[in-house]
Protein backbone atom coordinates (compact mmCIF):
# COMPACT_ATOMS: atom_id res chain seq x y z
CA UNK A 1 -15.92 31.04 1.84
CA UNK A 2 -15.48 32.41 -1.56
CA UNK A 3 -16.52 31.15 -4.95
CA UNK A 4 -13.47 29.16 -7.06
CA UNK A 5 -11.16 30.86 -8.72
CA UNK A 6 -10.42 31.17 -12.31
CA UNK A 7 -6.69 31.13 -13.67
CA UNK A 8 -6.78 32.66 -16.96
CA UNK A 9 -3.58 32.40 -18.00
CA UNK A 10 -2.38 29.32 -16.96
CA UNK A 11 0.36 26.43 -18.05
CA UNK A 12 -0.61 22.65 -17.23
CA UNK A 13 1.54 19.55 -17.90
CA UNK A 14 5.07 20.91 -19.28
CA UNK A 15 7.28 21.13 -16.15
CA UNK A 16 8.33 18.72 -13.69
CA UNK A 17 10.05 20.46 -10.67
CA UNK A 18 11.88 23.43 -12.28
CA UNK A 19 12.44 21.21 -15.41
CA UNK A 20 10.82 22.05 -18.72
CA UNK A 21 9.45 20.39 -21.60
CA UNK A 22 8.36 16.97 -19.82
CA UNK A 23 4.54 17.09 -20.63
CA UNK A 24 2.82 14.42 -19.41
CA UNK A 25 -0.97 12.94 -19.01
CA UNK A 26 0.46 12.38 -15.37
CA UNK A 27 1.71 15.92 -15.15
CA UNK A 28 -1.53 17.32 -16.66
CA UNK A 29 -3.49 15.78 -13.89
CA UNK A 30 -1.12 16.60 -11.10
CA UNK A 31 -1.00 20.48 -12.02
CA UNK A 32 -5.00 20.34 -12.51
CA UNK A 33 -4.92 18.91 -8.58
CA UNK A 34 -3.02 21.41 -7.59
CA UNK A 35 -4.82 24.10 -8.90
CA UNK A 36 -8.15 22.80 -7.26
CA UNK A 37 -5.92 22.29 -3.55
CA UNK A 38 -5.37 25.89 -3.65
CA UNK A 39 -8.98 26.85 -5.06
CA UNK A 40 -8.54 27.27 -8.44
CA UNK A 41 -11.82 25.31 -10.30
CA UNK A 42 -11.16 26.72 -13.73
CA UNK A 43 -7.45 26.91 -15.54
CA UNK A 44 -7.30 28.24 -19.09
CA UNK A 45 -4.60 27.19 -20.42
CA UNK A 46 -2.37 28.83 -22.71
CA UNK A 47 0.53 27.26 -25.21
CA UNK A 48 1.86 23.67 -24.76
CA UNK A 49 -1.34 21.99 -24.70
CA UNK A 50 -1.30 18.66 -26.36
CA UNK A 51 -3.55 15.83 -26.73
CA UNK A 52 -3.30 14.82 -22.71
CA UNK A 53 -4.76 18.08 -22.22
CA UNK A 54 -7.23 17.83 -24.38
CA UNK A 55 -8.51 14.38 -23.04
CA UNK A 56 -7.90 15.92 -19.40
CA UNK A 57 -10.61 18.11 -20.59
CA UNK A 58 -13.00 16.09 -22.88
CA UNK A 59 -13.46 13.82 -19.73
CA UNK A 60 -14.07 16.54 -17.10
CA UNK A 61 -18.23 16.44 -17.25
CA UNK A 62 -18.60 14.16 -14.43
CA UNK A 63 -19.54 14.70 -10.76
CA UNK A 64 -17.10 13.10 -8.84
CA UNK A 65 -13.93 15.45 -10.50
CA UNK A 66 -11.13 15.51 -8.21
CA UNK A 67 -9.13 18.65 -10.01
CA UNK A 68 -9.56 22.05 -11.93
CA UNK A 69 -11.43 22.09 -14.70
């Protein structure tokens, strides 16, 4: 077992599949789940943020999260 991992350089919600430029509340929360599938807790993102991020975020202070942080 190891602690979670931190990406700190990461990109969340801009791609779908090997497309670009599709950000998305629902792609925000699917890259966040991936991250935490493969052990990731903490994803700093970098560039393309917009306000789905930033709500992704403001909402992640409760117990039951089911994604990277």
């Amino acid at each position: 077992m190891i602690p979670g991992l931190v990406n700190a350089h990461g990109h969340v919600g801009n791609t779908s599949g090997l497309q670009q430029g599709v950000y998305s509340a629902a792609h925000v929360l699917r890259d966040l789940r991936t991250y935490a599938a493969y052990g990731v807790t903490t994803v700093f993102s970098l560039g393309d943020d917009q306000d789905a991020g930033f709500r992704a975020r403001d909402a992640q202070a409760v117990p039951s999260l089911d994604r990277a942080r």
